[in-house]
C-alpha atoms as a PDB file:
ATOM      1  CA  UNK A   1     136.922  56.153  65.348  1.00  0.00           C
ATOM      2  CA  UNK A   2     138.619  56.037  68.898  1.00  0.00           C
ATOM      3  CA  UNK A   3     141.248  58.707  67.670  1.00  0.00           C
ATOM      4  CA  UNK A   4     138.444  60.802  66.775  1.00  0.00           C
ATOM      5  CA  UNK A   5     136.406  60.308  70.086  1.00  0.00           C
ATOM      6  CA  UNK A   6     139.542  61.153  71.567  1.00  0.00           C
ATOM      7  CA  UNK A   7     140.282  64.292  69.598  1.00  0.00           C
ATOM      8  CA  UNK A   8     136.253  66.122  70.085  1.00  0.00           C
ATOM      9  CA  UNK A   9     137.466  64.901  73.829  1.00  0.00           C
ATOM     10  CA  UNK A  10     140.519  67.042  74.069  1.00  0.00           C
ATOM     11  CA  UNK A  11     138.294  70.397  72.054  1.00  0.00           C
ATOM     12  CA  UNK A  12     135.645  69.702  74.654  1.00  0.00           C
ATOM     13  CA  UNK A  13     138.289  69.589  77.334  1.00  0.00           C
ATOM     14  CA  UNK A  14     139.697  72.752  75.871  1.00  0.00           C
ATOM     15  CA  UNK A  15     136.614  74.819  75.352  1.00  0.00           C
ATOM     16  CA  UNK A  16     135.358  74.393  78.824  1.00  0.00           C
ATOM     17  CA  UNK A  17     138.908  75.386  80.598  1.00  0.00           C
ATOM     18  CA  UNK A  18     138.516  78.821  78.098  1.00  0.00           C
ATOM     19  CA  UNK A  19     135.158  78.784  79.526  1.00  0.00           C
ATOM     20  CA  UNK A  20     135.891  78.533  82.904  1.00  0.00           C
ATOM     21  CA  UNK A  21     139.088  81.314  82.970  1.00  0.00           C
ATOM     22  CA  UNK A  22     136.915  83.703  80.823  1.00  0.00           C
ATOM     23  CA  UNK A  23     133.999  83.378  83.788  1.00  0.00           C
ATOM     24  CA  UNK A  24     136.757  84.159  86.139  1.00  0.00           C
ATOM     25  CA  UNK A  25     138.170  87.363  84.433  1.00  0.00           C
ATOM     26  CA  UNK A  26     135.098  88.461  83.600  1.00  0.00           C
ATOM     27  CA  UNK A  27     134.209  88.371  87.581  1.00  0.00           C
ATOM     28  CA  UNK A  28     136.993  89.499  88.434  1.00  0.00           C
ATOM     29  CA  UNK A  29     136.102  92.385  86.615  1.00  0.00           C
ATOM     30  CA  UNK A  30     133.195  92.989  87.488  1.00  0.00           C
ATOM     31  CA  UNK A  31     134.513  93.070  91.268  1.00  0.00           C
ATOM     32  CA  UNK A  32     136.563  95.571  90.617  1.00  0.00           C
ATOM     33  CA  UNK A  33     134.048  97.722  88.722  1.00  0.00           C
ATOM     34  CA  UNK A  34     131.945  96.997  92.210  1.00  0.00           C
ATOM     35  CA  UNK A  35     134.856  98.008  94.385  1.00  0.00           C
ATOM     36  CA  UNK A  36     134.843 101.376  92.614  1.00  0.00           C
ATOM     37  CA  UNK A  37     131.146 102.322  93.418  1.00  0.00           C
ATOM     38  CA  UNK A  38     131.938 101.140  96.625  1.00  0.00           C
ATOM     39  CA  UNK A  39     134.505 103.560  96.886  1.00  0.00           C
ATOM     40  CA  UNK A  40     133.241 106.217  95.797  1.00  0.00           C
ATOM     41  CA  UNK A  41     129.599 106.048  98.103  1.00  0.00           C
ATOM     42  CA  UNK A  42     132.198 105.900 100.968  1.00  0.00           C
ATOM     43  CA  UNK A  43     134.181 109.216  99.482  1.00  0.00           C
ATOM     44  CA  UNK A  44     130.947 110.944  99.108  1.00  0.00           C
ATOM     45  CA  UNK A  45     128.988 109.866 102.237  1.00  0.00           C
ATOM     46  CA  UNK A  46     131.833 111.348 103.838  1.00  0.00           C
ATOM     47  CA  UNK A  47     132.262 114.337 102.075  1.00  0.00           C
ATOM     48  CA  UNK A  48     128.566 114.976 103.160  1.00  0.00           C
ATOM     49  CA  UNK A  49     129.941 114.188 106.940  1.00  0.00           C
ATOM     50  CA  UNK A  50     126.906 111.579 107.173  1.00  0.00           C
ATOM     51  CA  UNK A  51     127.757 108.705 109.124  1.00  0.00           C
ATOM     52  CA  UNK A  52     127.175 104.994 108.474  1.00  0.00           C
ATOM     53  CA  UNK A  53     124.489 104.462 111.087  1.00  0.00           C
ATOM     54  CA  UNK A  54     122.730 107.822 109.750  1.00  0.00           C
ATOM     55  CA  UNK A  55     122.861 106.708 106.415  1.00  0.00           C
ATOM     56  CA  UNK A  56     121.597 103.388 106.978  1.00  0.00           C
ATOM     57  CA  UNK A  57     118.787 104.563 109.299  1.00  0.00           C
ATOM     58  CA  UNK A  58     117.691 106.985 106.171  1.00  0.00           C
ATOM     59  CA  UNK A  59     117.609 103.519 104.411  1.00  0.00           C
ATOM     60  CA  UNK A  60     115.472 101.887 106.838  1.00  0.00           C
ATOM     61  CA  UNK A  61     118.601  99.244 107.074  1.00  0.00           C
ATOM     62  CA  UNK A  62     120.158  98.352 110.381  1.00  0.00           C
ATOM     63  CA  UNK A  63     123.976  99.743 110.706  1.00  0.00           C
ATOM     64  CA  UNK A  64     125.642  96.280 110.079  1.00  0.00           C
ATOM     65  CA  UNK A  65     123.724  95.942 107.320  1.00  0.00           C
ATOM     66  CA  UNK A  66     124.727  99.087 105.846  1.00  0.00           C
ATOM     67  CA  UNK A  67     128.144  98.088 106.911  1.00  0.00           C
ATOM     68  CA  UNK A  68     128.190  95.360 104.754  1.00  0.00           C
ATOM     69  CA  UNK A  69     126.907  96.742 101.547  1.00  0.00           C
ATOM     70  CA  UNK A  70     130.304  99.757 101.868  1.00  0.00           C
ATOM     71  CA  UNK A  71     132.446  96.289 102.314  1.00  0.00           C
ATOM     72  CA  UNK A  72     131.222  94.431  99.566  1.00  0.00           C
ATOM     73  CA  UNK A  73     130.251  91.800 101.927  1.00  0.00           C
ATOM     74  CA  UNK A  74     126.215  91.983 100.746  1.00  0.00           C
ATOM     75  CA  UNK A  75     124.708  92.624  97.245  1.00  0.00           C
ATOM     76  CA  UNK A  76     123.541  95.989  96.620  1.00  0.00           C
ATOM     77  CA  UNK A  77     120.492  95.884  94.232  1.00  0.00           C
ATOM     78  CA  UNK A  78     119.812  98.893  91.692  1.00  0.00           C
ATOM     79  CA  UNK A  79     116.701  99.970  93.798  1.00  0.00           C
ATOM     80  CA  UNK A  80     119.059 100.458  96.567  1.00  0.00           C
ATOM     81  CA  UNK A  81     121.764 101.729  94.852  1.00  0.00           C
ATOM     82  CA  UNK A  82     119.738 104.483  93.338  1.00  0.00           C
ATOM     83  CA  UNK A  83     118.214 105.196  96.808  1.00  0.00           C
ATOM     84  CA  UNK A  84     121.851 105.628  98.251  1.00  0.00           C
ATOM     85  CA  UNK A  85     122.339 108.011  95.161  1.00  0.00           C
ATOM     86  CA  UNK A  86     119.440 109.955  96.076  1.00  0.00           C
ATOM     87  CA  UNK A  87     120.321 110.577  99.963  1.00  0.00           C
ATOM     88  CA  UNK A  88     123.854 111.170  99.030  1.00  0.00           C
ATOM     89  CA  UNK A  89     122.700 113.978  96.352  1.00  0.00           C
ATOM     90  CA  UNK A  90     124.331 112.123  93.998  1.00  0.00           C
ATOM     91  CA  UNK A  91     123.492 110.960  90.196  1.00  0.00           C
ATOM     92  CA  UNK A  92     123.797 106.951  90.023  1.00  0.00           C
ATOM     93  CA  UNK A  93     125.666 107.665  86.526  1.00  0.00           C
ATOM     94  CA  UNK A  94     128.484 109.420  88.706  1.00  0.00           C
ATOM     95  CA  UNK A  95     129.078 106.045  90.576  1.00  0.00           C
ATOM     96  CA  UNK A  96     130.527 104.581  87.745  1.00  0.00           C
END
């Protein structure tokens, strides 16, 4: 019985480490994925020659705030990703 206990222990053990590192890739992932948008608002923002305060005041967002969304330092929602899309005369599908 103890040798049993012990052995559902160890698959327990086992399933939540796979658990854990698969959470991690997967965010990892998705980070990177993020990065890319990021990226590629900056590239076309700038293409466009619109600056980050301009852009941000078209957003009704204050500059740092803006700031911090081409970082990746703030969450960007789809509401305002689409909005960013739209002032950057962009489709939201070319983002990714």
């Amino acid at each position: 019985m103890e040798s049993e206990k012990t052995h559902f222990s160890t698959i327990f053990a086992i399933r939540k480490r796979n658990i854990k590192m698969l959470k991690k890739i997967t965010i990892e992932k998705l980070e990177k994925k993020a990065h890319k948008v990021l990226k590629k608002i900056v590239k076309r923002r700038q293409e466009l020659g619109i600056s980050q305060t301009d852009l941000a005041i078209k957003l009704n967002m204050t500059t740092s705030g803006y700031f911090k969304v081409e970082k990746g330092e703030s969450k960007l929602d789809l509401i305002r990703l689409f909005e960013i899309a739209e002032f950057l005369d962009i489709d939201a599908k070319e983002l990714f």
